[in-house]
Protein backbone atom coordinates (compact mmCIF):
# COMPACT_ATOMS: atom_id res chain seq x y z
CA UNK A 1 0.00 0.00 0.00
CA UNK A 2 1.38 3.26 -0.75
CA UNK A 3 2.07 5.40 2.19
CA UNK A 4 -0.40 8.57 2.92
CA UNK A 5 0.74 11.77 1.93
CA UNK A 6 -1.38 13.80 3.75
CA UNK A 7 0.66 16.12 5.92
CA UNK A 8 -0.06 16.63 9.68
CA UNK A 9 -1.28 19.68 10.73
CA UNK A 10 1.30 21.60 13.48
CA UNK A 11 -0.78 23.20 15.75
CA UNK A 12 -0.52 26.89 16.82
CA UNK A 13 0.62 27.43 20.46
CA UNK A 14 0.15 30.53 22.34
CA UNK A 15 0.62 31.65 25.49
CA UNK A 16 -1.60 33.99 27.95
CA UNK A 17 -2.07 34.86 31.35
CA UNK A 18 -6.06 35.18 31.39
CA UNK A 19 -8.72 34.26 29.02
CA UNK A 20 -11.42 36.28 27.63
CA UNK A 21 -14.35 34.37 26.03
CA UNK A 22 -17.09 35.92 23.82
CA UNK A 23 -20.33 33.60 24.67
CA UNK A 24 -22.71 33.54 20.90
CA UNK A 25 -21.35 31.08 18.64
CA UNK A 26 -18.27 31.50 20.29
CA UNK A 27 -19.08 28.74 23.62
CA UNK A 28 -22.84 28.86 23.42
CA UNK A 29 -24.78 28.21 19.79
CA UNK A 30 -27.60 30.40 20.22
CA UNK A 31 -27.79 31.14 16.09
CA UNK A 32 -31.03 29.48 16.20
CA UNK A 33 -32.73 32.36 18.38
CA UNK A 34 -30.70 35.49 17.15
CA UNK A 35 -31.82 34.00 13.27
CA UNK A 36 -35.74 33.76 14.60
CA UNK A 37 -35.74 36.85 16.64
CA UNK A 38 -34.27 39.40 13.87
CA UNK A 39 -35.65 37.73 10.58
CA UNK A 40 -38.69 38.70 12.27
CA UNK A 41 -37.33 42.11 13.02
CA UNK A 42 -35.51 42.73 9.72
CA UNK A 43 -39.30 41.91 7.93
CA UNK A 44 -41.10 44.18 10.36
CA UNK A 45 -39.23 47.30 9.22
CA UNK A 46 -38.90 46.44 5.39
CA UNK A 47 -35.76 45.01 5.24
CA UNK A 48 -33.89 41.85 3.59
CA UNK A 49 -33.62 39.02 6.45
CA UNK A 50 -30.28 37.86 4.94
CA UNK A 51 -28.50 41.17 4.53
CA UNK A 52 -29.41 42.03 8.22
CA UNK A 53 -28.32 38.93 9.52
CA UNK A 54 -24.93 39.71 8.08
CA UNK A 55 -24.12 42.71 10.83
CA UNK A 56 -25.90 40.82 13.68
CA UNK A 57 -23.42 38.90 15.15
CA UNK A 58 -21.15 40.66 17.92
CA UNK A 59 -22.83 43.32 18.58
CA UNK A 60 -24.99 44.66 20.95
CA UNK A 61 -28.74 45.30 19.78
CA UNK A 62 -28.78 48.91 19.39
CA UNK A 63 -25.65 48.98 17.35
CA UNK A 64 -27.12 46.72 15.00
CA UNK A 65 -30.02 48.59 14.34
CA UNK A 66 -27.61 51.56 13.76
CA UNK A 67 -26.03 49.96 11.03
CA UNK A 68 -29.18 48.49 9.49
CA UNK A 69 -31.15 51.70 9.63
CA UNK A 70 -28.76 54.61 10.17
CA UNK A 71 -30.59 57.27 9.82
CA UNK A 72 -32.87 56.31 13.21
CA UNK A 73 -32.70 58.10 16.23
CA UNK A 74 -30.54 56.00 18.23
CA UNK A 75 -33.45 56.13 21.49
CA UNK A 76 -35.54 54.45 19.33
CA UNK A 77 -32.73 51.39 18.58
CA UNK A 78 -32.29 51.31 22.38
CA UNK A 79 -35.92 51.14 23.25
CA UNK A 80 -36.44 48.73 20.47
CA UNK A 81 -33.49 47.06 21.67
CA UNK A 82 -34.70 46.20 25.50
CA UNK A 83 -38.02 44.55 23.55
CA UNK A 84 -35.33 42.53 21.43
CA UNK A 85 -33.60 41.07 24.90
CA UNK A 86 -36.60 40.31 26.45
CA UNK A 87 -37.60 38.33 23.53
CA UNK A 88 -34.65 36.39 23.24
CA UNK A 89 -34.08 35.24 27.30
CA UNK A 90 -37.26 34.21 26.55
CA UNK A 91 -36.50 31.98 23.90
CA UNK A 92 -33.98 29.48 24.61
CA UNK A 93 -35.12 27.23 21.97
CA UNK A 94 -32.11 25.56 20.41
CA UNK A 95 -29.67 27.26 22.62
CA UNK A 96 -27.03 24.78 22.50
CA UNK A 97 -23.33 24.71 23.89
CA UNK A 98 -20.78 24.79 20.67
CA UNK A 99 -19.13 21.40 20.16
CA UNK A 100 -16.00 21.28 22.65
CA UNK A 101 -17.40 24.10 25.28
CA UNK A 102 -18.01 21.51 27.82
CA UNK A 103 -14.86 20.28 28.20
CA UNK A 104 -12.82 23.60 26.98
CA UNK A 105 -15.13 25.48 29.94
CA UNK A 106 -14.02 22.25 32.54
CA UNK A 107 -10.38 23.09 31.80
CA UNK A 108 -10.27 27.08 32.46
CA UNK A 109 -11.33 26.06 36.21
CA UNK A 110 -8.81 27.72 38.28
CA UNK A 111 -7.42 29.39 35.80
CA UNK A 112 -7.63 33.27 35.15
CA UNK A 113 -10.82 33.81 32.70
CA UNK A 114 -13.86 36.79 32.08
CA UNK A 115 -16.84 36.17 29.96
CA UNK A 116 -17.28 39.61 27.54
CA UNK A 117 -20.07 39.60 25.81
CA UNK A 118 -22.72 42.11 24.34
CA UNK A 119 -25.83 40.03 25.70
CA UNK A 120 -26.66 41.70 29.08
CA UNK A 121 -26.55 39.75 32.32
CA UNK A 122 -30.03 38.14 32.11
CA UNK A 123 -29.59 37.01 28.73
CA UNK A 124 -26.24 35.46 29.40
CA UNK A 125 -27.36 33.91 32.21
CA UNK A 126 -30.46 32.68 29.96
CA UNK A 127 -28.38 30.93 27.52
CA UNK A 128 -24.99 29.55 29.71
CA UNK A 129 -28.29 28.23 31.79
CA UNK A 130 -29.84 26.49 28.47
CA UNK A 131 -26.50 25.51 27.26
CA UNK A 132 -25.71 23.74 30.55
CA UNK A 133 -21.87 25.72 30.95
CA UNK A 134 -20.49 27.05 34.19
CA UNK A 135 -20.68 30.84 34.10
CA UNK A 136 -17.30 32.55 34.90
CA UNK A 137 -17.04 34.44 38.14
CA UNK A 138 -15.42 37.44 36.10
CA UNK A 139 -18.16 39.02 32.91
CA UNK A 140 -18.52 41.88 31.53
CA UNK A 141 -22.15 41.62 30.05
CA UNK A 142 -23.91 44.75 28.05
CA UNK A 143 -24.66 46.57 31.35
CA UNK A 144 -20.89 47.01 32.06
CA UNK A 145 -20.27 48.92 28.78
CA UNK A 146 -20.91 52.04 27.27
CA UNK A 147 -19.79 51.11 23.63
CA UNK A 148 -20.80 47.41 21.41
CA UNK A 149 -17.96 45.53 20.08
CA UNK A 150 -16.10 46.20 17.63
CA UNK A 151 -15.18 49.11 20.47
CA UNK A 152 -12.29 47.26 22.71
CA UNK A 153 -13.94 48.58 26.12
CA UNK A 154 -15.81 45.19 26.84
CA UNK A 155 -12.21 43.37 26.90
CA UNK A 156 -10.12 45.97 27.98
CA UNK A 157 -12.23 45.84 31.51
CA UNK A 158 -12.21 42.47 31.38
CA UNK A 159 -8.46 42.49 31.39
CA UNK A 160 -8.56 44.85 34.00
CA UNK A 161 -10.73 42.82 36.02
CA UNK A 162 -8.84 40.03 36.11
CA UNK A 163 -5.35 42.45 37.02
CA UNK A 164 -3.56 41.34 33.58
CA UNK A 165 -2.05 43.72 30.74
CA UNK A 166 -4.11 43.11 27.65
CA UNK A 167 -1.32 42.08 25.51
CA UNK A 168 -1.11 39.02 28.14
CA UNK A 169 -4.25 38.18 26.97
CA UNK A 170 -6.16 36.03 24.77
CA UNK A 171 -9.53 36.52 23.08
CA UNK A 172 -11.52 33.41 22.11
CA UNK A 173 -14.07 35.00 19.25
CA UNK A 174 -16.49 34.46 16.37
CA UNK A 175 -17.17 37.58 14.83
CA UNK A 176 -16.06 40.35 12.86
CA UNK A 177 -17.02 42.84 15.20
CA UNK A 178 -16.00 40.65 18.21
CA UNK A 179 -12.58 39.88 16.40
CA UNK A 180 -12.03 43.82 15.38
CA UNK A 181 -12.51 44.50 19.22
CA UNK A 182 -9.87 42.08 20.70
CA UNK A 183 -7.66 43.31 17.72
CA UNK A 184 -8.37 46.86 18.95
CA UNK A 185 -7.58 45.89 22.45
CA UNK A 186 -4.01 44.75 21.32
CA UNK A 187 -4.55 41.37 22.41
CA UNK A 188 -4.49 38.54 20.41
CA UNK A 189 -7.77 36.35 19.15
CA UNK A 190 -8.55 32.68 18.40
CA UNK A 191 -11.38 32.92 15.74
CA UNK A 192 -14.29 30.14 16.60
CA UNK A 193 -16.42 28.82 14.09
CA UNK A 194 -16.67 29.39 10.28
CA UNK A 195 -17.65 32.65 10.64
CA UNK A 196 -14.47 34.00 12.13
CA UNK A 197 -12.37 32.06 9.64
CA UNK A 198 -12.70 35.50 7.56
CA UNK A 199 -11.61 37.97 9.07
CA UNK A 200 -7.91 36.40 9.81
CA UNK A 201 -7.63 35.66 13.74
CA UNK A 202 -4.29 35.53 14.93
CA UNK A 203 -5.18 31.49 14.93
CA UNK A 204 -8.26 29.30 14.03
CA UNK A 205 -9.93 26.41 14.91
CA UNK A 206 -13.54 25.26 13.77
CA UNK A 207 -14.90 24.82 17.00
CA UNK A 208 -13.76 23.88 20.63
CA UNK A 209 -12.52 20.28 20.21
CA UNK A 210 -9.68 22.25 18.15
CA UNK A 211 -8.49 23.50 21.47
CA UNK A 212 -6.53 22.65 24.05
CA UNK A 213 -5.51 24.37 27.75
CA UNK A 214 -2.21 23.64 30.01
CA UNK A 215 -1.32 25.33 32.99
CA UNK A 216 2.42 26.08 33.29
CA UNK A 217 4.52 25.95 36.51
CA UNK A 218 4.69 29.25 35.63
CA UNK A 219 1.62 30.18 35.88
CA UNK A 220 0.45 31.08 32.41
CA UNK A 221 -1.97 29.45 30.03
CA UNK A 222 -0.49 27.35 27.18
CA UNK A 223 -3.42 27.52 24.20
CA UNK A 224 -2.84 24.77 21.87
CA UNK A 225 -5.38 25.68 18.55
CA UNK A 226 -6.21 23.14 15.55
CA UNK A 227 -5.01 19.71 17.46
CA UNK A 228 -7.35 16.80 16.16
CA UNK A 229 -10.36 16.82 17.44
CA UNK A 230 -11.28 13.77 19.16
């Protein structure tokens, strides 16, 4: 038999001192929901489901609605944005953990991590609940910002939080706007999922099982991203 010539992949290792974790499609699959809950939206004000859906992801509510209809007073998009989050921790429907988070989430236990995400605190809550994932002591949910990714605030206080420089840090991400914002942060960011494939994170794996987590004597966080999953 003639021997394979397919060529191993090397995985990339990094190193960090904390961990900062987006939650949608990042550990939690919630595309299910945010697809139901602004298809309906999009429709509602005249607009083409498919085109919206493009700008969704990563950012908070509001900002979305800026983008989508710009020329909107922006109290409106916040009002219409409290109806949108009430809608969605309501609907858990599908809300599912990405393949991997289980045992990716079981391995950051004792070591320094922050949830930053642009859900608020009831809707994380809602879906690391649904999703069945420990919620990390340190997040920085919608509340805790006054600007939506692709702004760097929501990881630059969780950096903060956790008392490490953000260039010690790593951002686990799905998004454009989510990946801009690490970027922006000066930290580097392991893309999640095909949709972060794109937009050329410092490393990429297609979901969780790609990933792997050692503690050094040191102290830091060895990230090992695109091992086999298995």
């Amino acid at each position: 038999m003639p021997a394979s010539t397919t060529t191993p992949v090397t995985p990339v290792v990094l190193t960090a001192r904390a961990l900062l974790l987006d939650m949608d499609g990042t550990i939690v699959n919630s595309d299910a929901v945010v697809e139901r809950c602004w298809r309906d939206w999009a429709v509602s004000h005249g607009l083409d489901p498919q085109e919206a859906l493009k700008v969704v992801h990563g950012r908070q509510g509001y900002a979305t609605m800026a983008v989508l209809l710009p020329d909107r007073p922006m109290e409106v998009n916040h009002a219409e944005n409290a109806e949108m989050l009430a809608r969605e921790t309501a609907d858990v429907d599908g809300v599912v953990p990405v393949p991997g988070a289980p045992a990716f989430m079981a391995s950051l236990a004792g070591l320094p991590h922050a949830l930053v995400t642009s859900a608020d605190a009831a809707l994380a809550t809602a879906r690391m609940t649904a999703a069945a994932l420990p919620m990390p002591e340190v997040r920085v949910t919608a509340e805790s910002v006054g600007a939506s990714k692709p702004d760097p605030e929501g990881f630059l206080k969780g950096a903060a939080a956790l008392g490490v420089a953000p260039e010690d840090c790593i951002v686990f991400e799905d998004s454009a706007a989510g990946i801009a914002a690490g970027r922006a942060a000066g930290m580097r960011v392991i893309g999640i999922g095909p949709r972060a494939a794109a937009h050329t994170p410092t490393a990429h794996a297609e979901d969780l099982r790609g990933v792997r987590l050692t503690a050094t004597p040191d102290g830091s966080i060895e990230v090992a991203v695109g091992i086999a999953a298995g």
